[in-house]
PDB file of N, CA and C in Angstrom:
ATOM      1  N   UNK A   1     213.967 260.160 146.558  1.00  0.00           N
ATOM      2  CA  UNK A   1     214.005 260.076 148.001  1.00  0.00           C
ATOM      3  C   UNK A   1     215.355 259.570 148.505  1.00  0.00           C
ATOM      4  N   UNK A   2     216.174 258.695 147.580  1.00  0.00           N
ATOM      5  CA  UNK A   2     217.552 257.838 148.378  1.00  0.00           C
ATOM      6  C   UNK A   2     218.564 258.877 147.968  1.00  0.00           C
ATOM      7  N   UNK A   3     218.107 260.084 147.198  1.00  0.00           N
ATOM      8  CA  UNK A   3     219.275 261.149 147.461  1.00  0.00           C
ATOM      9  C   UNK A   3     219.260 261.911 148.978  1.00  0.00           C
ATOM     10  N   UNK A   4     218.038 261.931 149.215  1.00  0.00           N
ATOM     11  CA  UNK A   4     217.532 262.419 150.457  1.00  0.00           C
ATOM     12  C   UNK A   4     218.188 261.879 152.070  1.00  0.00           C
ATOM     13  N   UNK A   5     218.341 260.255 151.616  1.00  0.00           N
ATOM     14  CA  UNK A   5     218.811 259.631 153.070  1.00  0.00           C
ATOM     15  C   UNK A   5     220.039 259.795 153.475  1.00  0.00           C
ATOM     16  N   UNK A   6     220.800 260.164 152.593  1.00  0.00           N
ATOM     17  CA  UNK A   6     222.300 260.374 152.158  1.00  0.00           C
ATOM     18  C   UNK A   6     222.383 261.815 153.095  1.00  0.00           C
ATOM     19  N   UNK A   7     222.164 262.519 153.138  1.00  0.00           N
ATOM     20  CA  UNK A   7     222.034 264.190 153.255  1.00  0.00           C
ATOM     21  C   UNK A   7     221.454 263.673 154.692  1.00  0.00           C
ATOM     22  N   UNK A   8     220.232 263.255 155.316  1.00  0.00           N
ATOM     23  CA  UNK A   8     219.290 263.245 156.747  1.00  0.00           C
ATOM     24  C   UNK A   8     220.530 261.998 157.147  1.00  0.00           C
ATOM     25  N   UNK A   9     221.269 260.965 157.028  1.00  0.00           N
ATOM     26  CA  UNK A   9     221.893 260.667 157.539  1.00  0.00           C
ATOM     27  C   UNK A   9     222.883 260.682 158.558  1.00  0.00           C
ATOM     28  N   UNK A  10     223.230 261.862 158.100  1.00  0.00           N
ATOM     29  CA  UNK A  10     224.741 262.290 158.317  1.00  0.00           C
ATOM     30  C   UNK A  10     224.376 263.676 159.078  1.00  0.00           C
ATOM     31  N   UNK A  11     223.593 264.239 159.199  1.00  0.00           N
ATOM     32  CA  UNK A  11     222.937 265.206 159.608  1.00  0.00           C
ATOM     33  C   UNK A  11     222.499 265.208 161.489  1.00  0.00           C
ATOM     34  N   UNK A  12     222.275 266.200 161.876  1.00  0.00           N
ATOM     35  CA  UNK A  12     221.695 266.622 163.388  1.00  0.00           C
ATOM     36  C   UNK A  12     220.003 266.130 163.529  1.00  0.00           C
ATOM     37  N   UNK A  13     219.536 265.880 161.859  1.00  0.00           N
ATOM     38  CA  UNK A  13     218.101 265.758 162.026  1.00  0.00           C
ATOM     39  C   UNK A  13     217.488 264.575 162.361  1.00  0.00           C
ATOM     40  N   UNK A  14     218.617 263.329 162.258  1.00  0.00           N
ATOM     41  CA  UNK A  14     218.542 261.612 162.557  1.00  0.00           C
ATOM     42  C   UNK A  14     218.399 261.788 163.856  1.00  0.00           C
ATOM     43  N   UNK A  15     219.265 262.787 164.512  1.00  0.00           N
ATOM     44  CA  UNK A  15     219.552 262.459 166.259  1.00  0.00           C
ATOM     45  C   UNK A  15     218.335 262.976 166.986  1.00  0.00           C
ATOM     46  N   UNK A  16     217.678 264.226 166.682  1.00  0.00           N
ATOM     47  CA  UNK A  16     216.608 264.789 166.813  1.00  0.00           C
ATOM     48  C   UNK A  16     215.291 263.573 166.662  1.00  0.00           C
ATOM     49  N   UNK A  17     215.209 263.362 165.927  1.00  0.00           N
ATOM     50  CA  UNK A  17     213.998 261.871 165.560  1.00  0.00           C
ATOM     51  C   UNK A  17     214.069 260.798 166.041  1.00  0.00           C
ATOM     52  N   UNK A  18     214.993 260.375 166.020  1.00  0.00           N
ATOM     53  CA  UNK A  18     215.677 259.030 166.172  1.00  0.00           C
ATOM     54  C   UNK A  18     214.990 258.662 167.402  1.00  0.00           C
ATOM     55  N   UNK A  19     215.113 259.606 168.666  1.00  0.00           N
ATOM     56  CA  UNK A  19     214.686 259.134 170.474  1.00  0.00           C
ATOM     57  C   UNK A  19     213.098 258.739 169.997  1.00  0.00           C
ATOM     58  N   UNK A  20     212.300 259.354 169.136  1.00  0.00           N
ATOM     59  CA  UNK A  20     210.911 259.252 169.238  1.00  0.00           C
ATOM     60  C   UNK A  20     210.854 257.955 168.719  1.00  0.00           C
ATOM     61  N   UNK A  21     211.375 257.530 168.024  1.00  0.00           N
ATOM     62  CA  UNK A  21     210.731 256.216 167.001  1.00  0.00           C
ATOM     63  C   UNK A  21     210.944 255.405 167.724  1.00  0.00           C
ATOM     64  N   UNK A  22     212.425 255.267 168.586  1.00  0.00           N
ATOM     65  CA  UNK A  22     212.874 254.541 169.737  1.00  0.00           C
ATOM     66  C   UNK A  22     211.923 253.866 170.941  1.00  0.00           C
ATOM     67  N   UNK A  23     211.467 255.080 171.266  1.00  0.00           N
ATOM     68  CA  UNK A  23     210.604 255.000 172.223  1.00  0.00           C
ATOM     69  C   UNK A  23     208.832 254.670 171.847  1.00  0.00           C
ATOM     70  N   UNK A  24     208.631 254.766 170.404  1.00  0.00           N
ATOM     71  CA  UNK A  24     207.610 254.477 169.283  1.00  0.00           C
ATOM     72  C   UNK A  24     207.343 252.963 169.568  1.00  0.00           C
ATOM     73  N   UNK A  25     208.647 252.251 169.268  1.00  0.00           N
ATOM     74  CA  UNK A  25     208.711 251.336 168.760  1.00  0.00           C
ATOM     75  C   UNK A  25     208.544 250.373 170.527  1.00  0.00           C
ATOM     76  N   UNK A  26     209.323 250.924 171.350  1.00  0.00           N
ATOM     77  CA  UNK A  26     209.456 249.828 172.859  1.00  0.00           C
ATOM     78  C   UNK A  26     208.088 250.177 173.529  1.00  0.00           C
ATOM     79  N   UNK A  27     207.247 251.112 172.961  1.00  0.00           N
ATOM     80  CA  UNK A  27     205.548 251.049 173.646  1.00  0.00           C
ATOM     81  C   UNK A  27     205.006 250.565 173.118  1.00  0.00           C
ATOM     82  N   UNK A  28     205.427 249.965 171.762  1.00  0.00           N
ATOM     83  CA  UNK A  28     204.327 249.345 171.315  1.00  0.00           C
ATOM     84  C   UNK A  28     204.234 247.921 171.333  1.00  0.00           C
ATOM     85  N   UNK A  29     205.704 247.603 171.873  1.00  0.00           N
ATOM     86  CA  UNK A  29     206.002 246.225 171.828  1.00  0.00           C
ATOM     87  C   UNK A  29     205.627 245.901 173.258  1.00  0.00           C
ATOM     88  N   UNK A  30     205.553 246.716 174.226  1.00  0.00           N
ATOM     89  CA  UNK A  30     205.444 246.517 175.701  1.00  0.00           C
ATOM     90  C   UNK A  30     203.780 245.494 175.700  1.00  0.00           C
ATOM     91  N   UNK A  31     202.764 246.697 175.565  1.00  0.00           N
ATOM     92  CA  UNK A  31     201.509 246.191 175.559  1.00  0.00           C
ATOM     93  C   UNK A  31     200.339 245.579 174.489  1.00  0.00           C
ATOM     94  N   UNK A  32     201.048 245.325 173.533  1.00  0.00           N
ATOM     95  CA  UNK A  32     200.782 244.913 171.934  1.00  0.00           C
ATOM     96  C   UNK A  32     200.831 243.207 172.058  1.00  0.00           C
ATOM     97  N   UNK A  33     200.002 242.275 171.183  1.00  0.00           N
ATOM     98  CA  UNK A  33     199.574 241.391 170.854  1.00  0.00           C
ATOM     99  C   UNK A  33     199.604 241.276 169.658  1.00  0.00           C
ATOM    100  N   UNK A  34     199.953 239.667 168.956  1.00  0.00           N
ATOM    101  CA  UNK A  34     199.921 239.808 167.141  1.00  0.00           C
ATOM    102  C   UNK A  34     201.216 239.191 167.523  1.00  0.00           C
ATOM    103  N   UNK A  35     201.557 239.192 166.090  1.00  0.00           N
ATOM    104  CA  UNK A  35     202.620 238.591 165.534  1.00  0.00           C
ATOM    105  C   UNK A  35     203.934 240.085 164.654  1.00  0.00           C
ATOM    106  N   UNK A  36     202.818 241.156 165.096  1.00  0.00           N
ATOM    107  CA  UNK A  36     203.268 242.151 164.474  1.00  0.00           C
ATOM    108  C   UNK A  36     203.490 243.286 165.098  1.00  0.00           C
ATOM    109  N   UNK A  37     204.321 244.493 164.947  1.00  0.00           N
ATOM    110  CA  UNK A  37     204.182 245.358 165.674  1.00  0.00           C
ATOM    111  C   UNK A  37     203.868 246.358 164.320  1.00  0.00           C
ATOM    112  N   UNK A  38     202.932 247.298 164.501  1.00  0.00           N
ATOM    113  CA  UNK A  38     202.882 247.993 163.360  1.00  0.00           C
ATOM    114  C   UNK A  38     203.622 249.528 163.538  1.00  0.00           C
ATOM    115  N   UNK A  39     204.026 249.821 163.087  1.00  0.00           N
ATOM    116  CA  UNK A  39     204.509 251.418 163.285  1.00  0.00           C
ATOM    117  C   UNK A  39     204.060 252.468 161.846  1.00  0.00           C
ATOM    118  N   UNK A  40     202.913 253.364 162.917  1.00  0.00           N
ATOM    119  CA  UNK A  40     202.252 254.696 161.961  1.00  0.00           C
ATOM    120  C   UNK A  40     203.320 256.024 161.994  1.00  0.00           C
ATOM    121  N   UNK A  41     203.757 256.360 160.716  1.00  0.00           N
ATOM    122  CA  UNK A  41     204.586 257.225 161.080  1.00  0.00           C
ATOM    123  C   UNK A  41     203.922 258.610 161.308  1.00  0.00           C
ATOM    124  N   UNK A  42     202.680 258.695 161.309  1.00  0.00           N
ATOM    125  CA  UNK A  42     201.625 259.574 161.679  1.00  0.00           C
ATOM    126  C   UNK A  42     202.016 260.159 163.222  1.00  0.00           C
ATOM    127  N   UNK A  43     201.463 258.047 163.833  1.00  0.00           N
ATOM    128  CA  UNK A  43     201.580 258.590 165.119  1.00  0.00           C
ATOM    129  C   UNK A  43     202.937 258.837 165.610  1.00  0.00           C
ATOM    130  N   UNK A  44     204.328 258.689 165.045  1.00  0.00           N
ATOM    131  CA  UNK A  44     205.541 259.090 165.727  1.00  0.00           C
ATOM    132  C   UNK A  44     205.815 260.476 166.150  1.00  0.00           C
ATOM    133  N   UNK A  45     205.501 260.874 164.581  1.00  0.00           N
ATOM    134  CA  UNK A  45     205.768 262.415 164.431  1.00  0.00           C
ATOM    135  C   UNK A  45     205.083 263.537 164.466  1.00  0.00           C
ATOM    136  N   UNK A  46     203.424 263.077 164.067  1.00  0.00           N
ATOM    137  CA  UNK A  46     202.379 264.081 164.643  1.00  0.00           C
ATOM    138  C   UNK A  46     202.215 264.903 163.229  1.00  0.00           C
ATOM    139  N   UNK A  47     202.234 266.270 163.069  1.00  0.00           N
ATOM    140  CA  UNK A  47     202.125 266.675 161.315  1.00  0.00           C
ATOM    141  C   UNK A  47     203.290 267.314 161.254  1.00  0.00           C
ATOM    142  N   UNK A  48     204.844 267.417 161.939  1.00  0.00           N
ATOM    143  CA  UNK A  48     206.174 267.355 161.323  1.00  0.00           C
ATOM    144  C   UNK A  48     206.464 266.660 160.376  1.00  0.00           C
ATOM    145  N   UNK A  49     206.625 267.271 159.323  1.00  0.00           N
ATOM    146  CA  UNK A  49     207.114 266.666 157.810  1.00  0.00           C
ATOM    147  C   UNK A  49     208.441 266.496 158.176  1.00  0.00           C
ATOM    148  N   UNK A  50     209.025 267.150 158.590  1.00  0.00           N
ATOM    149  CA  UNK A  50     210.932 267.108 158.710  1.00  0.00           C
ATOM    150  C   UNK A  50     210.901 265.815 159.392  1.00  0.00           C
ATOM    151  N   UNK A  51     210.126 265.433 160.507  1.00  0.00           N
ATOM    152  CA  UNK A  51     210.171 264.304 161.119  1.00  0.00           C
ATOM    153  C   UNK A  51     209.871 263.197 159.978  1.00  0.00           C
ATOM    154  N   UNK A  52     208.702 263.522 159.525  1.00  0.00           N
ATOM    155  CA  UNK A  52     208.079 261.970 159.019  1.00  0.00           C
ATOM    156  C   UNK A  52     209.076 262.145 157.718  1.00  0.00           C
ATOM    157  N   UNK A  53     210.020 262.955 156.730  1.00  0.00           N
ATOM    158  CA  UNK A  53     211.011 262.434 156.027  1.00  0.00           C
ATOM    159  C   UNK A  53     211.608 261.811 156.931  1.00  0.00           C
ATOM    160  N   UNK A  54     212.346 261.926 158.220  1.00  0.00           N
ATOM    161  CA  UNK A  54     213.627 261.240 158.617  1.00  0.00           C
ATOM    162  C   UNK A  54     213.112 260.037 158.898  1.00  0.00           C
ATOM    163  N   UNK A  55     211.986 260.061 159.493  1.00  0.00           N
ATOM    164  CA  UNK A  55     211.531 258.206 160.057  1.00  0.00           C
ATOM    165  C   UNK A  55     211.191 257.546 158.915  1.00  0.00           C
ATOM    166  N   UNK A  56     210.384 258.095 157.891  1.00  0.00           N
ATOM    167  CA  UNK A  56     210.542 257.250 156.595  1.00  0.00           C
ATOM    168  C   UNK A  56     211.794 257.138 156.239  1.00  0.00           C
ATOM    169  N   UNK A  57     212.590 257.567 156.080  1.00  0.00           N
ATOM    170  CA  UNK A  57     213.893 257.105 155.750  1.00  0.00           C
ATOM    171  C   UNK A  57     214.533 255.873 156.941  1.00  0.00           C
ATOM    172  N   UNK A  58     214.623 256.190 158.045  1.00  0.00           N
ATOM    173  CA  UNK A  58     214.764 255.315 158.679  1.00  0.00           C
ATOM    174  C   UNK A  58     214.275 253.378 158.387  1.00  0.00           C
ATOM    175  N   UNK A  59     212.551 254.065 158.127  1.00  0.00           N
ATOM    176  CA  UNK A  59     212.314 252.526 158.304  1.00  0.00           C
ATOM    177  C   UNK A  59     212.387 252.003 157.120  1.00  0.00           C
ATOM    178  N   UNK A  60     212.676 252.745 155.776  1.00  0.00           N
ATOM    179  CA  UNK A  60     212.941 251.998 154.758  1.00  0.00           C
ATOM    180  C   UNK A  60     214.400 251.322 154.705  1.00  0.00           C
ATOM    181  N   UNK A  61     215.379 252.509 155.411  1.00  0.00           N
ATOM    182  CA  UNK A  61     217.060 251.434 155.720  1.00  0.00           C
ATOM    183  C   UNK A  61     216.226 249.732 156.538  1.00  0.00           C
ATOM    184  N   UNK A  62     215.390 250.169 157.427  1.00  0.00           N
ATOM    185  CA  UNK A  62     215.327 249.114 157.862  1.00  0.00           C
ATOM    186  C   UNK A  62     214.614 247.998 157.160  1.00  0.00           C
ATOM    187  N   UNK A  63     213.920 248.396 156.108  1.00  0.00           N
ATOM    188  CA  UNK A  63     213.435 247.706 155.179  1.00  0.00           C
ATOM    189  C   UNK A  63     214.276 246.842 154.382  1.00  0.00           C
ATOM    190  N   UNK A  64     215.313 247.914 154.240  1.00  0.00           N
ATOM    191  CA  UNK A  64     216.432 247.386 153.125  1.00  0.00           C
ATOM    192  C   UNK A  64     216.952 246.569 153.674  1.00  0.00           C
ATOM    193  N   UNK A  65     217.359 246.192 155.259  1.00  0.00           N
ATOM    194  CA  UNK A  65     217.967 244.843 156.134  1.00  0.00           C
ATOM    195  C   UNK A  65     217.110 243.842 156.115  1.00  0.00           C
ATOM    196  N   UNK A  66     215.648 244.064 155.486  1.00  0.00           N
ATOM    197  CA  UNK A  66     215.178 242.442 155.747  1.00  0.00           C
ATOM    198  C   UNK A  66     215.130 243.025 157.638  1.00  0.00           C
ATOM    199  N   UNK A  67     214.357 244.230 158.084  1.00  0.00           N
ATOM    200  CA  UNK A  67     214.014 243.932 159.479  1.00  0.00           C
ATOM    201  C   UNK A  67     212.541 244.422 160.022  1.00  0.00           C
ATOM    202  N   UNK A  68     212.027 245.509 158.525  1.00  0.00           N
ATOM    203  CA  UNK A  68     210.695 245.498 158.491  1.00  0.00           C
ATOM    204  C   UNK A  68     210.360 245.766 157.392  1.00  0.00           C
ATOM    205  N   UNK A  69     208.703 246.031 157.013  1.00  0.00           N
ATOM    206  CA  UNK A  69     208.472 245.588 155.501  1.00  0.00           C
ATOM    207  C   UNK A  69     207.202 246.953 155.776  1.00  0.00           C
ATOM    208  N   UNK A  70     207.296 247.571 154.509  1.00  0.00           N
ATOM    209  CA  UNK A  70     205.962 248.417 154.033  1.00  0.00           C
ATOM    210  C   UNK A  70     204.876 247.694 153.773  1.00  0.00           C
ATOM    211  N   UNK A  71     203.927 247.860 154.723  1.00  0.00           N
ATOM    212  CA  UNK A  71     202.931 247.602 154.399  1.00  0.00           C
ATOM    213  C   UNK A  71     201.524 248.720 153.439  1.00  0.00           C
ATOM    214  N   UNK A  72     201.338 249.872 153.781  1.00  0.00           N
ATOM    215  CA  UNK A  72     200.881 251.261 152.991  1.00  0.00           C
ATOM    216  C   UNK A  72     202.016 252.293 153.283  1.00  0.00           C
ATOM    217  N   UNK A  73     201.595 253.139 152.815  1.00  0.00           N
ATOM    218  CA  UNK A  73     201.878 254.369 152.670  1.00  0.00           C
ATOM    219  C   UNK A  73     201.664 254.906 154.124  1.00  0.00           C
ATOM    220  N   UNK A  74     202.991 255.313 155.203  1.00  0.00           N
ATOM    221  CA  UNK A  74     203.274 255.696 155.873  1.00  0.00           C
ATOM    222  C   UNK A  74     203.158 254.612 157.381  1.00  0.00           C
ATOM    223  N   UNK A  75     202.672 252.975 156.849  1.00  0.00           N
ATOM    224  CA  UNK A  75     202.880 252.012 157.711  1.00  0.00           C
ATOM    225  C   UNK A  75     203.493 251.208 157.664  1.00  0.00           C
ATOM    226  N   UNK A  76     204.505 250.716 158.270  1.00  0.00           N
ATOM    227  CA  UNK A  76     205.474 249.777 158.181  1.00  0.00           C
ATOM    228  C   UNK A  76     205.028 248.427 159.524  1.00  0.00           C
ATOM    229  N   UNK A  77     205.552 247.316 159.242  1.00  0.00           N
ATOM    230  CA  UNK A  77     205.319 246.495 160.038  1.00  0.00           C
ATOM    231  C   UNK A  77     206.955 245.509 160.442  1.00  0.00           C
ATOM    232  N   UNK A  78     207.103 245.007 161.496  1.00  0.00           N
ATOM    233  CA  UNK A  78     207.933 244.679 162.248  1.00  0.00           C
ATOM    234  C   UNK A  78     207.357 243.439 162.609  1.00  0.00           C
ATOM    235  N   UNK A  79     208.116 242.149 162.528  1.00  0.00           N
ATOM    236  CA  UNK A  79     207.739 241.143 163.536  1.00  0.00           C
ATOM    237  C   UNK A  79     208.171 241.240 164.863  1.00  0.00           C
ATOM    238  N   UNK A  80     207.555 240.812 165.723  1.00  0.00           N
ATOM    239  CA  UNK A  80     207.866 240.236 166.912  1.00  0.00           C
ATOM    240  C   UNK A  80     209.190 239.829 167.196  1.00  0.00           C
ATOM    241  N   UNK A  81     209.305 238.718 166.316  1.00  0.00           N
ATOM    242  CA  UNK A  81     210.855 237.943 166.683  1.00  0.00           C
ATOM    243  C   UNK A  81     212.046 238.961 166.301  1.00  0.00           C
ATOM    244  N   UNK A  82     211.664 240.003 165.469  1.00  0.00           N
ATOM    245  CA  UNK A  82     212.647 240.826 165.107  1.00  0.00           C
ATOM    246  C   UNK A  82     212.865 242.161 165.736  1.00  0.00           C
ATOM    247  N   UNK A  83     211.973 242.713 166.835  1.00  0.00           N
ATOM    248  CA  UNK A  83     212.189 243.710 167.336  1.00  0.00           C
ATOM    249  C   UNK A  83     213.298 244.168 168.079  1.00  0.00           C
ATOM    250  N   UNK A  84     213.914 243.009 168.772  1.00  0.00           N
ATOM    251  CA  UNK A  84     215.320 243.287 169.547  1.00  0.00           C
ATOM    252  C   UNK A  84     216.308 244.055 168.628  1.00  0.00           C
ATOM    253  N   UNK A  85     216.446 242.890 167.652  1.00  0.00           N
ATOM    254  CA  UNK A  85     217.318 243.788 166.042  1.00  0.00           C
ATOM    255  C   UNK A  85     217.191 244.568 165.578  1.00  0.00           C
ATOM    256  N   UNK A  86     215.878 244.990 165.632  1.00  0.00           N
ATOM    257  CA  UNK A  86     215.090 246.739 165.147  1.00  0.00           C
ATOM    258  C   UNK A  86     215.657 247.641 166.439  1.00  0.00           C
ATOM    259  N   UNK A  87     215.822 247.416 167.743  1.00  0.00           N
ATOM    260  CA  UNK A  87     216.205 247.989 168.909  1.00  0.00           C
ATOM    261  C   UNK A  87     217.241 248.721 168.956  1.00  0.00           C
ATOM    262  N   UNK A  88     218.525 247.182 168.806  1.00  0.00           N
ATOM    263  CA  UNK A  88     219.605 247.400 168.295  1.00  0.00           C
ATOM    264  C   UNK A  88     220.650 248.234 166.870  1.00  0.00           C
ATOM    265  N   UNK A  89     219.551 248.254 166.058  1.00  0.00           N
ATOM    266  CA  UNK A  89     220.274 248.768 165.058  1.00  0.00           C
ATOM    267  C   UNK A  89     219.509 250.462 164.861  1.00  0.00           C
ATOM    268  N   UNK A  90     219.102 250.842 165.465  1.00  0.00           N
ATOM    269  CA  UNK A  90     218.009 252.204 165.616  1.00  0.00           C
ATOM    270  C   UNK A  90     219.353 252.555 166.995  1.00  0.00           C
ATOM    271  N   UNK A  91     219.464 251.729 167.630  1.00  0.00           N
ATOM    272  CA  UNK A  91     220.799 252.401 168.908  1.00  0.00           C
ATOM    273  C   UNK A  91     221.681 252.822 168.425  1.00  0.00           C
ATOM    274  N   UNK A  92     222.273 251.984 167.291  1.00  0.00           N
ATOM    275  CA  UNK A  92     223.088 251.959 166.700  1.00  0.00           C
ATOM    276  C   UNK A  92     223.451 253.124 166.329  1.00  0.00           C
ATOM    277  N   UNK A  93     222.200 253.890 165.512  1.00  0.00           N
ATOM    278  CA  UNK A  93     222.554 254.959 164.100  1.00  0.00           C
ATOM    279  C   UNK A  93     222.556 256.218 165.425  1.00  0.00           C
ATOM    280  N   UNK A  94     221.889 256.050 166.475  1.00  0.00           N
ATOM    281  CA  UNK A  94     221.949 257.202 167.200  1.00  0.00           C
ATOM    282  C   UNK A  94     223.658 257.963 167.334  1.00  0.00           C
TER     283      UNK A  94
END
């Protein structure tokens, strides 16, 4: 798969995805409770595989920062205190 992120990185297919998870991620933090924000990459992308490679790739970079953590297979979780930084660095790659 980390030959994979290399290639969707650098690519037109990050910029294409990227707005959804964006906007994934600031609805869920809007009206959400917990200590957690969870993100289904189900619900980002719907049954686009091209999508759900790029957002899995995504949230595992973000994994790799220490800014969210796998919880199963295709759910990742986000704290609270860390979502601004998840905000910011998802702006970033745009």
């Amino acid at each position: 798969m980390h030959r994979n992120i290399r290639y969707l990185m650098g690519s037109n297919k990050i910029k294409q995805y990227l707005p959804a998870l964006l906007l994934y991620v600031q609805r869920r933090v809007e009206g959400g409770r917990g200590a957690v924000v969870s993100v289904h990459i189900r619900d980002v992308c719907g049954v686009d595989k091209r999508c759900c490679v790029v957002v899995h790739s995504l949230m595992t970079r973000l994994a790799e920062k220490g800014l969210a953590r796998r919880h199963k297979q295709g759910v990742y979780l986000i704290e609270r205190a860390a979502v601004e930084e998840v905000l910011t660095a998802l702006k970033e790659w745009i």
